[in-house]
Structure formats: structure tokens, C-alpha cells
N, C-alpha and C. Protein backbone atom coordinates (compact mmCIF):
# COMPACT_ATOMS: atom_id res chain seq x y z
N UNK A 1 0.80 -1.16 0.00
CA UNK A 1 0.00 0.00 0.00
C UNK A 1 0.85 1.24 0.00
N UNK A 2 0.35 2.03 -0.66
CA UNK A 2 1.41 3.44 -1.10
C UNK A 2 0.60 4.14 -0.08
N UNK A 3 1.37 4.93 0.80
CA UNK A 3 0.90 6.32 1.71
C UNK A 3 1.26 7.49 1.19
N UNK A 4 0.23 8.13 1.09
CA UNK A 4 0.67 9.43 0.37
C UNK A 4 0.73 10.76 1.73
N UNK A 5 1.39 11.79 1.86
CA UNK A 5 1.29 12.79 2.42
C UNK A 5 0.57 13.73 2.54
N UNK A 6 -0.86 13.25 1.29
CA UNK A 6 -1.59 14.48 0.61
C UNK A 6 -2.55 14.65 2.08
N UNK A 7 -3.10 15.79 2.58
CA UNK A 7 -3.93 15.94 3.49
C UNK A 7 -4.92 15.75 3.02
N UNK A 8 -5.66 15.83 1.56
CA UNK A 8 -6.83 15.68 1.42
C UNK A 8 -7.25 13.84 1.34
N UNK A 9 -6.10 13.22 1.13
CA UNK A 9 -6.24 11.77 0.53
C UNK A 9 -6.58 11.05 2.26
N UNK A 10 -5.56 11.94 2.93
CA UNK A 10 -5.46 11.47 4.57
C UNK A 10 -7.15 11.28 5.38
N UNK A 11 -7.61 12.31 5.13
CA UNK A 11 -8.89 12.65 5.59
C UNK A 11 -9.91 11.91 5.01
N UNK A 12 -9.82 11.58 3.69
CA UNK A 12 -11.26 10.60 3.36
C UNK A 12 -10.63 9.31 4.02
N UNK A 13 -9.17 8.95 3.91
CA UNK A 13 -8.97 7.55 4.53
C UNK A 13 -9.51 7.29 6.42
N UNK A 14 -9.12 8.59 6.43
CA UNK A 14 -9.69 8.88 8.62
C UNK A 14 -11.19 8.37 8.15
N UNK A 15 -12.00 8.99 7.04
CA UNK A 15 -13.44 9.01 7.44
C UNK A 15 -13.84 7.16 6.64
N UNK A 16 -13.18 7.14 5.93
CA UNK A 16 -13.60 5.89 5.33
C UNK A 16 -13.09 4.63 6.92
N UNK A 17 -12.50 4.89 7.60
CA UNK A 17 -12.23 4.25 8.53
C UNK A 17 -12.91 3.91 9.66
N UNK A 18 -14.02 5.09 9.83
CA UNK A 18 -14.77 5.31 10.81
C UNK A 18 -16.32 5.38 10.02
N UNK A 19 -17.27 4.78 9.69
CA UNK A 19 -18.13 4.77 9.08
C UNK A 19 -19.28 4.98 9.92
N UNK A 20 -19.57 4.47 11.20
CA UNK A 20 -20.32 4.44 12.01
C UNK A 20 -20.51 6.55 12.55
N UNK A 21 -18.99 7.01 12.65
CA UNK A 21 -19.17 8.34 12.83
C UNK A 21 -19.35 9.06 11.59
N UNK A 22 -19.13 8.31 10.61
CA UNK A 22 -19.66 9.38 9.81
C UNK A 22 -21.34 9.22 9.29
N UNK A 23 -22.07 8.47 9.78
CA UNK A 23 -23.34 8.09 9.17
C UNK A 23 -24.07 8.76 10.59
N UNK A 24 -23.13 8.70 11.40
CA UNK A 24 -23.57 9.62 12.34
C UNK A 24 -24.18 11.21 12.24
N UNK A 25 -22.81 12.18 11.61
CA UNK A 25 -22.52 13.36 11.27
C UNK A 25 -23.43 13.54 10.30
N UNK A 26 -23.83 12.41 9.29
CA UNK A 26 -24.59 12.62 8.04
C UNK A 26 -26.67 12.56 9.12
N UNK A 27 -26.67 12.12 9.97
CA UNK A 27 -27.57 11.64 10.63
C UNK A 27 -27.77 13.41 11.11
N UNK A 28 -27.35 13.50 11.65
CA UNK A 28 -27.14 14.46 13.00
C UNK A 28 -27.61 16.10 12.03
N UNK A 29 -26.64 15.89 10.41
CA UNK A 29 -27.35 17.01 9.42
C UNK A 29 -28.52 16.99 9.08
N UNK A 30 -28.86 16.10 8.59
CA UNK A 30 -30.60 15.34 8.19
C UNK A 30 -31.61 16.33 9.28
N UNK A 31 -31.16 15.79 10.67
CA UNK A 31 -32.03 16.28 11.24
C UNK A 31 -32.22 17.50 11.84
N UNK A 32 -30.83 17.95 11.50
CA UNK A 32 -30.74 19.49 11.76
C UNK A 32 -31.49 20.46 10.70
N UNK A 33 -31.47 19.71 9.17
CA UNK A 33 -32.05 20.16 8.48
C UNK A 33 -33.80 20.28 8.24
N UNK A 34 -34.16 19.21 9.47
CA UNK A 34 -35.67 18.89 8.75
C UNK A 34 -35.99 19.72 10.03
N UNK A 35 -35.69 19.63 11.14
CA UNK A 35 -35.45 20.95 12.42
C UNK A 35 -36.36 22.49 12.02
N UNK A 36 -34.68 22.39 10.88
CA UNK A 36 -34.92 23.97 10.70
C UNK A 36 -35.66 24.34 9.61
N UNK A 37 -36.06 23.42 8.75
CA UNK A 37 -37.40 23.57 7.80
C UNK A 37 -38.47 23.64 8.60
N UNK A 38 -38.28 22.96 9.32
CA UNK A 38 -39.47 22.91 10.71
C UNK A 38 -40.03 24.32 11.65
N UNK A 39 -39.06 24.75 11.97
CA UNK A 39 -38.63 26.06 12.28
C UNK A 39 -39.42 27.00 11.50
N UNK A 40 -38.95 26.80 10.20
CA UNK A 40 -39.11 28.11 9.38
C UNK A 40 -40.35 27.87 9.07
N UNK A 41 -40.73 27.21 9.24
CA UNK A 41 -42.67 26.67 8.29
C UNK A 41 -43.54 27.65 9.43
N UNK A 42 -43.13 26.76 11.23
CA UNK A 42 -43.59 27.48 12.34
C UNK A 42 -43.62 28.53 12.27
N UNK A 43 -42.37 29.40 12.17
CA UNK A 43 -42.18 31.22 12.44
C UNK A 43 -42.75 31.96 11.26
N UNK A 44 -43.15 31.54 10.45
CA UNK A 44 -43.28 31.88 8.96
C UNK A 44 -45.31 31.65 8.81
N UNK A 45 -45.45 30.50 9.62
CA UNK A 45 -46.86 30.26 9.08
C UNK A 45 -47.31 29.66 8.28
N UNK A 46 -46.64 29.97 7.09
CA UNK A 46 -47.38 29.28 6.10
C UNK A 46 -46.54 27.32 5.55
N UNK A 47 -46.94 26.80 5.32
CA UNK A 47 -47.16 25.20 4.98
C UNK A 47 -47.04 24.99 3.39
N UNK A 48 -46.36 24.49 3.00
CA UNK A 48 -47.00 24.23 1.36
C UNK A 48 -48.15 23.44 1.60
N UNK A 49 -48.28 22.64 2.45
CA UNK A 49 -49.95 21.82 2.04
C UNK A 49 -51.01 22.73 2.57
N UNK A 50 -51.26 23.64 3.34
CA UNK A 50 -51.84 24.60 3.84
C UNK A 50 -52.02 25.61 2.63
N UNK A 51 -51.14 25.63 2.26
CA UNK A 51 -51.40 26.80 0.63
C UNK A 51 -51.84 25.84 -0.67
N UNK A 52 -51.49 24.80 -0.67
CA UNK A 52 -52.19 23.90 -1.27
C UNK A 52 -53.33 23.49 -1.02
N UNK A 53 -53.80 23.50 0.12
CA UNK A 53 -55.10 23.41 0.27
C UNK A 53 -56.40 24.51 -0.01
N UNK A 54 -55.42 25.73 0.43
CA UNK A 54 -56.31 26.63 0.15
C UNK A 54 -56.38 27.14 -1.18
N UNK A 55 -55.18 26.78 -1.77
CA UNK A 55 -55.22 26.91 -3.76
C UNK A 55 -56.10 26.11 -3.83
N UNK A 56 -56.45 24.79 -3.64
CA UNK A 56 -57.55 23.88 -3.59
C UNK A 56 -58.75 24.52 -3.50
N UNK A 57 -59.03 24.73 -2.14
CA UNK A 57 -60.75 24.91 -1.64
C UNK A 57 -60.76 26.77 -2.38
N UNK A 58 -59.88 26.87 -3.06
CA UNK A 58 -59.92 28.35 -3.65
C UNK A 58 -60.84 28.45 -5.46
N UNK A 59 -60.03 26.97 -5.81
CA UNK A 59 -60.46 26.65 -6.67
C UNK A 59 -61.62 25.58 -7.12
N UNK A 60 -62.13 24.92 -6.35
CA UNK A 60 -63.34 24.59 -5.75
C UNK A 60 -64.62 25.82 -6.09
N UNK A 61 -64.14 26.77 -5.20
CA UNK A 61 -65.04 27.69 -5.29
C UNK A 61 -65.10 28.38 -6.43
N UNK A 62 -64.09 28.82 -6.89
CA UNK A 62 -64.23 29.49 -8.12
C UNK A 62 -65.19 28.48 -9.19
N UNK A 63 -65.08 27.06 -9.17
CA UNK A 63 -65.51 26.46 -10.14
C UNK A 63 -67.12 25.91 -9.72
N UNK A 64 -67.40 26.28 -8.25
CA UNK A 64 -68.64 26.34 -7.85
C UNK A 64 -69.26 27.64 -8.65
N UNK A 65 -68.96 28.48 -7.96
CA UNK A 65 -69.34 29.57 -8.86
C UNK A 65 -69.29 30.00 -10.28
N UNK A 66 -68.44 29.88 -10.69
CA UNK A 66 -69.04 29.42 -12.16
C UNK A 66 -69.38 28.65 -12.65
N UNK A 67 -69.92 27.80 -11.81
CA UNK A 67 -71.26 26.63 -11.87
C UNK A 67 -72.48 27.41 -11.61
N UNK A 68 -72.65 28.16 -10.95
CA UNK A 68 -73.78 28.52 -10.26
C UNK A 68 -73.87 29.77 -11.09
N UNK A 69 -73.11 30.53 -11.87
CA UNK A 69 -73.43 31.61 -12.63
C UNK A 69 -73.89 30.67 -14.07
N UNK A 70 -73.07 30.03 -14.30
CA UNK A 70 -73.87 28.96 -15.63
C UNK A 70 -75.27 28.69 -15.52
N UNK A 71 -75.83 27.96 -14.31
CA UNK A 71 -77.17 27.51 -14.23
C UNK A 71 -77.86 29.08 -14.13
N UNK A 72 -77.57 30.14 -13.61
CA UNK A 72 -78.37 31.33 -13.69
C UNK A 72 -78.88 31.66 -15.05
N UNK A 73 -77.25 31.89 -15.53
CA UNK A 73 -77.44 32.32 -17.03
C UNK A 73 -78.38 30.99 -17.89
N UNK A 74 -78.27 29.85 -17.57
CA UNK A 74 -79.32 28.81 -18.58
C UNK A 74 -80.70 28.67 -17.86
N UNK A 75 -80.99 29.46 -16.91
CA UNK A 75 -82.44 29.58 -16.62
C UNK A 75 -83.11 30.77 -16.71
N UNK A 76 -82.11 31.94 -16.75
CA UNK A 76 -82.54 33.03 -17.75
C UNK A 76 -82.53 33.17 -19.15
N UNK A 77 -81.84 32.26 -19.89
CA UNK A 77 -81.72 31.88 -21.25
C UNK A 77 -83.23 31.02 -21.73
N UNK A 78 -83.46 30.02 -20.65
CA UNK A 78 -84.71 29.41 -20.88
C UNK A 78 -86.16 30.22 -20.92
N UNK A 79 -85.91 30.97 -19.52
CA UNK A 79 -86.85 31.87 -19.29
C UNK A 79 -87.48 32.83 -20.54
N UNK A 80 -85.86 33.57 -20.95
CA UNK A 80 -85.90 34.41 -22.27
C UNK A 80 -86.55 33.48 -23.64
N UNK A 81 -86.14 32.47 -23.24
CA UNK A 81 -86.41 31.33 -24.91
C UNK A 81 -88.35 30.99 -24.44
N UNK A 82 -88.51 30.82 -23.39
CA UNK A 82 -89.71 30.87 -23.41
C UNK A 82 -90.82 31.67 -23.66
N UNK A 83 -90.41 33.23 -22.83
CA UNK A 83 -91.29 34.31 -23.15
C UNK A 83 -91.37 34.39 -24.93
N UNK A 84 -90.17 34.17 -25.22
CA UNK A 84 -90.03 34.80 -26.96
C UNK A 84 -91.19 33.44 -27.56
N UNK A 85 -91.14 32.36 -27.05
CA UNK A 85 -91.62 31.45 -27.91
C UNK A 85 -93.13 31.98 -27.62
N UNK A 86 -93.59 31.72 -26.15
CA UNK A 86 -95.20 32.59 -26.06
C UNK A 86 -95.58 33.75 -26.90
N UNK A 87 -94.66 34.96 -27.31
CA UNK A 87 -94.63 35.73 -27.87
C UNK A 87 -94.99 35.29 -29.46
N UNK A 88 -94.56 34.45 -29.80
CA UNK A 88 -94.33 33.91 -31.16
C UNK A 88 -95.65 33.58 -31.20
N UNK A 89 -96.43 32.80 -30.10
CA UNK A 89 -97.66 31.80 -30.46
C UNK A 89 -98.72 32.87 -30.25
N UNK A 90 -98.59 33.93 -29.35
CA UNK A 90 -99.19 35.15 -29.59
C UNK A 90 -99.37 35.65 -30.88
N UNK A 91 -98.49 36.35 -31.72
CA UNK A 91 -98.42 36.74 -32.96
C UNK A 91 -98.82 35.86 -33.65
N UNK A 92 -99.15 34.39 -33.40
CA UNK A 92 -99.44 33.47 -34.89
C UNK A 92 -100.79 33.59 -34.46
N UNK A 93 -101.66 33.46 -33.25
CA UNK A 93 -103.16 33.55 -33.15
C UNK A 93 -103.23 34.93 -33.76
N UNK A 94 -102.76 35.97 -33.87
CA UNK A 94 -103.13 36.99 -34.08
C UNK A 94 -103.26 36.81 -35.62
N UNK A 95 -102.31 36.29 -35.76
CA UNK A 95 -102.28 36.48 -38.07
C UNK A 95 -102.99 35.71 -38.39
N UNK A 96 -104.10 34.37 -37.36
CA UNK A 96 -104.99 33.34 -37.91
C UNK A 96 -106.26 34.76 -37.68
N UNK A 97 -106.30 35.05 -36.44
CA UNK A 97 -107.53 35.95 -36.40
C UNK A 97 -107.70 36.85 -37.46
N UNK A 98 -106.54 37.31 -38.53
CA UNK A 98 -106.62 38.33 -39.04
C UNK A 98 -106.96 37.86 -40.38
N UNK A 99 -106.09 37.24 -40.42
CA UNK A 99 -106.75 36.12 -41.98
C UNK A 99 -108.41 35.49 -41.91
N UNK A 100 -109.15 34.66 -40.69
CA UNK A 100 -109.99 34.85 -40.67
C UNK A 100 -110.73 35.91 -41.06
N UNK A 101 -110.99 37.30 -40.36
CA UNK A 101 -111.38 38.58 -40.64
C UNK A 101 -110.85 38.72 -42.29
N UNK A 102 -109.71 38.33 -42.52
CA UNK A 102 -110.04 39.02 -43.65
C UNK A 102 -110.49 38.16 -45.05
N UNK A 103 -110.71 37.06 -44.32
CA UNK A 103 -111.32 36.02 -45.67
C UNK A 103 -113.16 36.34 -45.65
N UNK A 104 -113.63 36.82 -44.09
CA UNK A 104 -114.85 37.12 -44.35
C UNK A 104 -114.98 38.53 -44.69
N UNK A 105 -114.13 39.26 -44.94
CA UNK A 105 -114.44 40.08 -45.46
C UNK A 105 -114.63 40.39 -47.32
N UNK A 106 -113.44 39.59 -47.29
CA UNK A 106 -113.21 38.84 -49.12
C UNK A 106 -114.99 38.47 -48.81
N UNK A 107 -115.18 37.91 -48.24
CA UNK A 107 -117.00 37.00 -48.59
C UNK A 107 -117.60 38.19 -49.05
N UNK A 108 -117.54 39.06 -47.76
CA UNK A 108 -118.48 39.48 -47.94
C UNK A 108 -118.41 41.31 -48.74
N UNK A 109 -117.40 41.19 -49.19
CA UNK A 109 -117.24 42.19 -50.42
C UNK A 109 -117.41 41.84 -51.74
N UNK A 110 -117.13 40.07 -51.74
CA UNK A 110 -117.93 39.37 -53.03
C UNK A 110 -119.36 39.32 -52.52
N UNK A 111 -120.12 39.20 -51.54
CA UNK A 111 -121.38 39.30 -51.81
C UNK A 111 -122.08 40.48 -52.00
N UNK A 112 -121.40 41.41 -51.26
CA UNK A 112 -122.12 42.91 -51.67
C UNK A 112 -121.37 43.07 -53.43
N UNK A 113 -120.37 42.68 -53.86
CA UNK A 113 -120.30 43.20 -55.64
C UNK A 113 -121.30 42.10 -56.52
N UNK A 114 -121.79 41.10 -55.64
CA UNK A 114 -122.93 40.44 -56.65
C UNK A 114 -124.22 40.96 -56.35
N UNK A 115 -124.05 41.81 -54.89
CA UNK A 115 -125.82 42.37 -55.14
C UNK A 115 -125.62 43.62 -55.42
N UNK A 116 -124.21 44.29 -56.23
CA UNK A 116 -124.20 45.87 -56.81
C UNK A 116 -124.68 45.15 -57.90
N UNK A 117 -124.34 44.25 -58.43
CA UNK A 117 -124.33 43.55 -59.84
C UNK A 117 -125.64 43.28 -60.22
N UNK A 118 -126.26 42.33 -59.32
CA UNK A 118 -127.90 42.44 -59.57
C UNK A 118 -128.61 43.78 -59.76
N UNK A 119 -128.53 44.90 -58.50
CA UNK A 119 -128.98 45.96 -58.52
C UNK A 119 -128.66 46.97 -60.05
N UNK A 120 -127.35 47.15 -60.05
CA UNK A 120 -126.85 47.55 -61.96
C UNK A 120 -128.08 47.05 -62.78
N UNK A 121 -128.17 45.89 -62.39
CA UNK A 121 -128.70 44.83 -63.64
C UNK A 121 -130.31 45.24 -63.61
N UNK A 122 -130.80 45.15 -62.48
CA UNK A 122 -132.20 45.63 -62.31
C UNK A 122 -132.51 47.30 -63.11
N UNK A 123 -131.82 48.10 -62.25
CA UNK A 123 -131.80 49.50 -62.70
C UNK A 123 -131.43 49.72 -64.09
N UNK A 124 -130.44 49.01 -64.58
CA UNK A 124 -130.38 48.79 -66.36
C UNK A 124 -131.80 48.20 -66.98
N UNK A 125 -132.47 47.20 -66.22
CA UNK A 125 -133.75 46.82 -66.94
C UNK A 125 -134.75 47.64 -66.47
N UNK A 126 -134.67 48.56 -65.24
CA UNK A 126 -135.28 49.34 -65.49
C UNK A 126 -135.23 50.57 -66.44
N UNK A 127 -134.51 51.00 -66.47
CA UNK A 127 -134.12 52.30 -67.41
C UNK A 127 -134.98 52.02 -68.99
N UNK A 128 -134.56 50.64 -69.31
CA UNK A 128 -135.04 49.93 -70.64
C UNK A 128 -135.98 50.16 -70.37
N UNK A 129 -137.08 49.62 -69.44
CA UNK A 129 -138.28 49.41 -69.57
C UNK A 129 -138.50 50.90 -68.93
N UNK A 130 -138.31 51.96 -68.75
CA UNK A 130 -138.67 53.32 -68.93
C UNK A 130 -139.16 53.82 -70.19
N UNK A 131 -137.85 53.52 -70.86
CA UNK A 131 -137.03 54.19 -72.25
C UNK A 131 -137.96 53.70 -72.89
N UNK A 132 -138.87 52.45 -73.45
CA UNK A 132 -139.74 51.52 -74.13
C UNK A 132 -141.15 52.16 -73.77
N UNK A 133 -141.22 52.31 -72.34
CA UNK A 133 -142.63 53.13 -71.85
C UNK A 133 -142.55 54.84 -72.42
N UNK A 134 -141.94 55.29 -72.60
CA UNK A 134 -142.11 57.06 -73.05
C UNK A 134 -141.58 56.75 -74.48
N UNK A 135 -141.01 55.69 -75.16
CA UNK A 135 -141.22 55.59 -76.62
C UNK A 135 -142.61 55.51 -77.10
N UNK A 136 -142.97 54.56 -76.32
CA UNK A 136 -144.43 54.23 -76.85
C UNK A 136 -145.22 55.21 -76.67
N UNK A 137 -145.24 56.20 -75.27
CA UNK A 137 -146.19 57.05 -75.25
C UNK A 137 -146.15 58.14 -75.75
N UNK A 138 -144.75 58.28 -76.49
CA UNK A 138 -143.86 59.38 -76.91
C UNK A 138 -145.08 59.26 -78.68
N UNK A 139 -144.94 58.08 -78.73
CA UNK A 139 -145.80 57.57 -80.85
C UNK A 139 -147.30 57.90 -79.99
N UNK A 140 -147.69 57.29 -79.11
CA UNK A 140 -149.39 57.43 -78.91
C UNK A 140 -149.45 59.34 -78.14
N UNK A 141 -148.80 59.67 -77.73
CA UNK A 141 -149.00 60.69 -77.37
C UNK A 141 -149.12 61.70 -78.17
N UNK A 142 -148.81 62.11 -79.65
CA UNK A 142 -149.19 63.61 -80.28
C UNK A 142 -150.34 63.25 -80.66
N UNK A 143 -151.57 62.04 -81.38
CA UNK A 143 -152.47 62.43 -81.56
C UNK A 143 -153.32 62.57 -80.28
N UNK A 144 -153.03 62.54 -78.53
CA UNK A 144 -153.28 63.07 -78.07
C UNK A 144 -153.45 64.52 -77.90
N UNK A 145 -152.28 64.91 -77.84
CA UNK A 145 -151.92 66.59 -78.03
C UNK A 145 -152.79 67.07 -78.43
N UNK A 146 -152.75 66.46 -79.80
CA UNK A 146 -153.75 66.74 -81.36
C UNK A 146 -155.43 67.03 -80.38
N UNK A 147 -155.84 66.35 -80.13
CA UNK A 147 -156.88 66.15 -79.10
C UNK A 147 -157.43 67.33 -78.36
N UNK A 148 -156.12 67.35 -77.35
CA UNK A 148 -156.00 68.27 -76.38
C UNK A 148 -156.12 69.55 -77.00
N UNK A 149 -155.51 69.72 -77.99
CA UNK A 149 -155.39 71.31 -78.82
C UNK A 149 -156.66 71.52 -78.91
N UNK A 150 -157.05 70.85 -79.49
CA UNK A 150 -158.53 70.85 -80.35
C UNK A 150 -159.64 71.16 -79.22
N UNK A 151 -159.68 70.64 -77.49
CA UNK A 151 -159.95 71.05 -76.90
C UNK A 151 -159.71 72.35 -76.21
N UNK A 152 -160.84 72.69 -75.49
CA UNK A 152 -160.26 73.99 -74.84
C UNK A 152 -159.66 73.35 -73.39
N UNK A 153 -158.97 74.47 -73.33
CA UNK A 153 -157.93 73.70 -71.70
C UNK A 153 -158.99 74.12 -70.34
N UNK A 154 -158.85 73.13 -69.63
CA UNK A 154 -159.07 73.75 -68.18
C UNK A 154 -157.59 73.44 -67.46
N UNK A 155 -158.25 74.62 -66.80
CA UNK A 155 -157.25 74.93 -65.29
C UNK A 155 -156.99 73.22 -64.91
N UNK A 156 -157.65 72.86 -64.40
CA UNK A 156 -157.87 71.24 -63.70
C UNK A 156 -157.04 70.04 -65.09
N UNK A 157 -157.00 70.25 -65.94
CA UNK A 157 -156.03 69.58 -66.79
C UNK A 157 -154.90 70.28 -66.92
N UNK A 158 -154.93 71.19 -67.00
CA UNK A 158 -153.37 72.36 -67.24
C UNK A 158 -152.52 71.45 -65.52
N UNK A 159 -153.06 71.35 -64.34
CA UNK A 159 -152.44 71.23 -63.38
C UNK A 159 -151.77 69.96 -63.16
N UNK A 160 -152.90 68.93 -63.48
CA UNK A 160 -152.73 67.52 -63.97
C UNK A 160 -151.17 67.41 -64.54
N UNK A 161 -151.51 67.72 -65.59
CA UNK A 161 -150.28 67.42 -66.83
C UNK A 161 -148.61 68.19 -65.91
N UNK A 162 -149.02 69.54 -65.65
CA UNK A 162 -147.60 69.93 -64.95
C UNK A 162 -147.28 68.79 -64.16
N UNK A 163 -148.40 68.33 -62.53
CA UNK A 163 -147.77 67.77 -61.67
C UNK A 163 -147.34 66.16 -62.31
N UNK A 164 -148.13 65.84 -63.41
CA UNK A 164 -147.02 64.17 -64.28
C UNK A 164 -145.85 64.90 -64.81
N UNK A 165 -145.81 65.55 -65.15
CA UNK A 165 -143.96 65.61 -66.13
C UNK A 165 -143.14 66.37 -64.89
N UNK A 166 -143.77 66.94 -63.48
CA UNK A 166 -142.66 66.73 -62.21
C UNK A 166 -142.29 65.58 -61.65
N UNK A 167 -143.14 64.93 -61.90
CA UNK A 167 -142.41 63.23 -61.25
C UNK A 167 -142.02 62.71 -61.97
């Protein structure tokens, strides 16, 4: 075995020699270290699982609540989808009522232009049968005249004759 003089070679051979003290020293850090993490969590307050939890029940809530703003908004969405649809069935009774009304009115503007039509038609056959009555009396009437001339007038025929050719 070669011995060297080096101080650093000396010192791992001391510790490689003694294993029990050094698993010791390595022991003794461990727990000095989990100590003073310990320490610092205490004086400090806060925990990572404690902030993890409350990032948790933080986010919980947030996703409650925008649960609970979702169902608002889809029962005011329904609400809205409903009024509009009543609205809709409103306006369609209204355009049946109106179409009704206005198909009886179609009736009955075709039945009043078939009784202008009759009436035309009457008053045209009357007019004819005027026009045919003062033709005829229009040919039999001068050898009346003729008549009349030839007579002398009274008052009581003079009045006659005015009040027929006023009506």
C-alpha cells in the first residue's frame, strides 16, 4: 500500500475508517435540516400543504361559482327562450284571427259586388223598360196633343199634366 502525504487523501482515509461516525454526522445534518425547515414553516406560518389546500378549496369555489353563474345564465336563457316562444304563439293567433277577418271580409265584399251587380242589372232593366214606356207614349202621345189642342184647356187639366212631367 502506497501512503501518500496528501492531506486531502489522509482525511477521506480517517473518514472511510470510521463509518459508524460518519453516518452519524450525516444523521445528525438530516435532522438538523428537517429541524430547521421545521422552524421556518412554524415562524413563517405558512405550509405548502396549507397553501395547497387553500389553492384547492380556492379553486373549488371558483368552479362552484361558475357553476352557479352557468345555471343562472341557462335559466334566464330558458326563461328568455320561453317568453319569446309565447310571444311567437301570440303573434301566430293573431295572423290566424286576421286572416280569418279578412277572408270574411273577401265573402263578404264578393257578396255585396254580386248584389251591386244584380242591382246595376235591375236599374239597367229598369231604365229599358222606362225608355220603351215614353217611346211608346212618346208615338201614342201627339195624336193626343192633337186632341188636347182641339180642346179647350181647363185649369184642372193644365195642373194635372204639370204635376205628371214633375215626377
Amino acid at each position: 500500500m502506497l501512503i501518500s502525504n496528501d492531506p486531502h487523501t489522509n482525511v477521506l482515509r480517517r473518514a472511510g475508517s470510521q463509518p459508524i461516525a460518519l453516518a452519524a454526522a450525516a444523521l445528525v445534518i438530516v435532522f438538523l435540516g428537517i429541524g430547521a425547515i421545521g422552524l421556518w414553516r412554524a415562524y413563517t406560518g405558512n405550509s405548502p400543504e396549507q397553501e395547497r389546500a387553500t389553492s384547492a378549496r380556492l379553486l373549488q369555489a371558483r368552479a362552484a361559482q361558475a357553476s352557479e353563474t352557468l345555471v343562472e345564465k341557462t335559466k334566464a336563457l330558458e326563461t328568455s327562450q320561453q317568453e319569446s316562444i309565447d310571444q311567437l304563439q301570440g303573434v301566430q293567433d293573431q295572423l290566424q284571427t286576421v286572416r280569418r277577418l279578412l277572408a270574411a271580409q273577401q265573402t263578404e265584399t264578393k257578396k255585396l259586388s254580386e248584389q251591386v251587380g244584380s242591382l246595376t242589372g235591375a236599374i239597367d232593366t229598369l231604365r229599358q223598360s222606362f225608355a220603351s214606356v215614353q217611346s211608346s207614349e212618346a208615338s201614342a202621345s201627339p195624336p193626343a196633343r192633337a186632341r188636347s189642342e182641339q180642346r179647350p184647356r181647363s185649369r184642372h187639366t193644365s195642373y194635372r199634366k204639370r204635376a205628371k212631367a214633375r215626377s
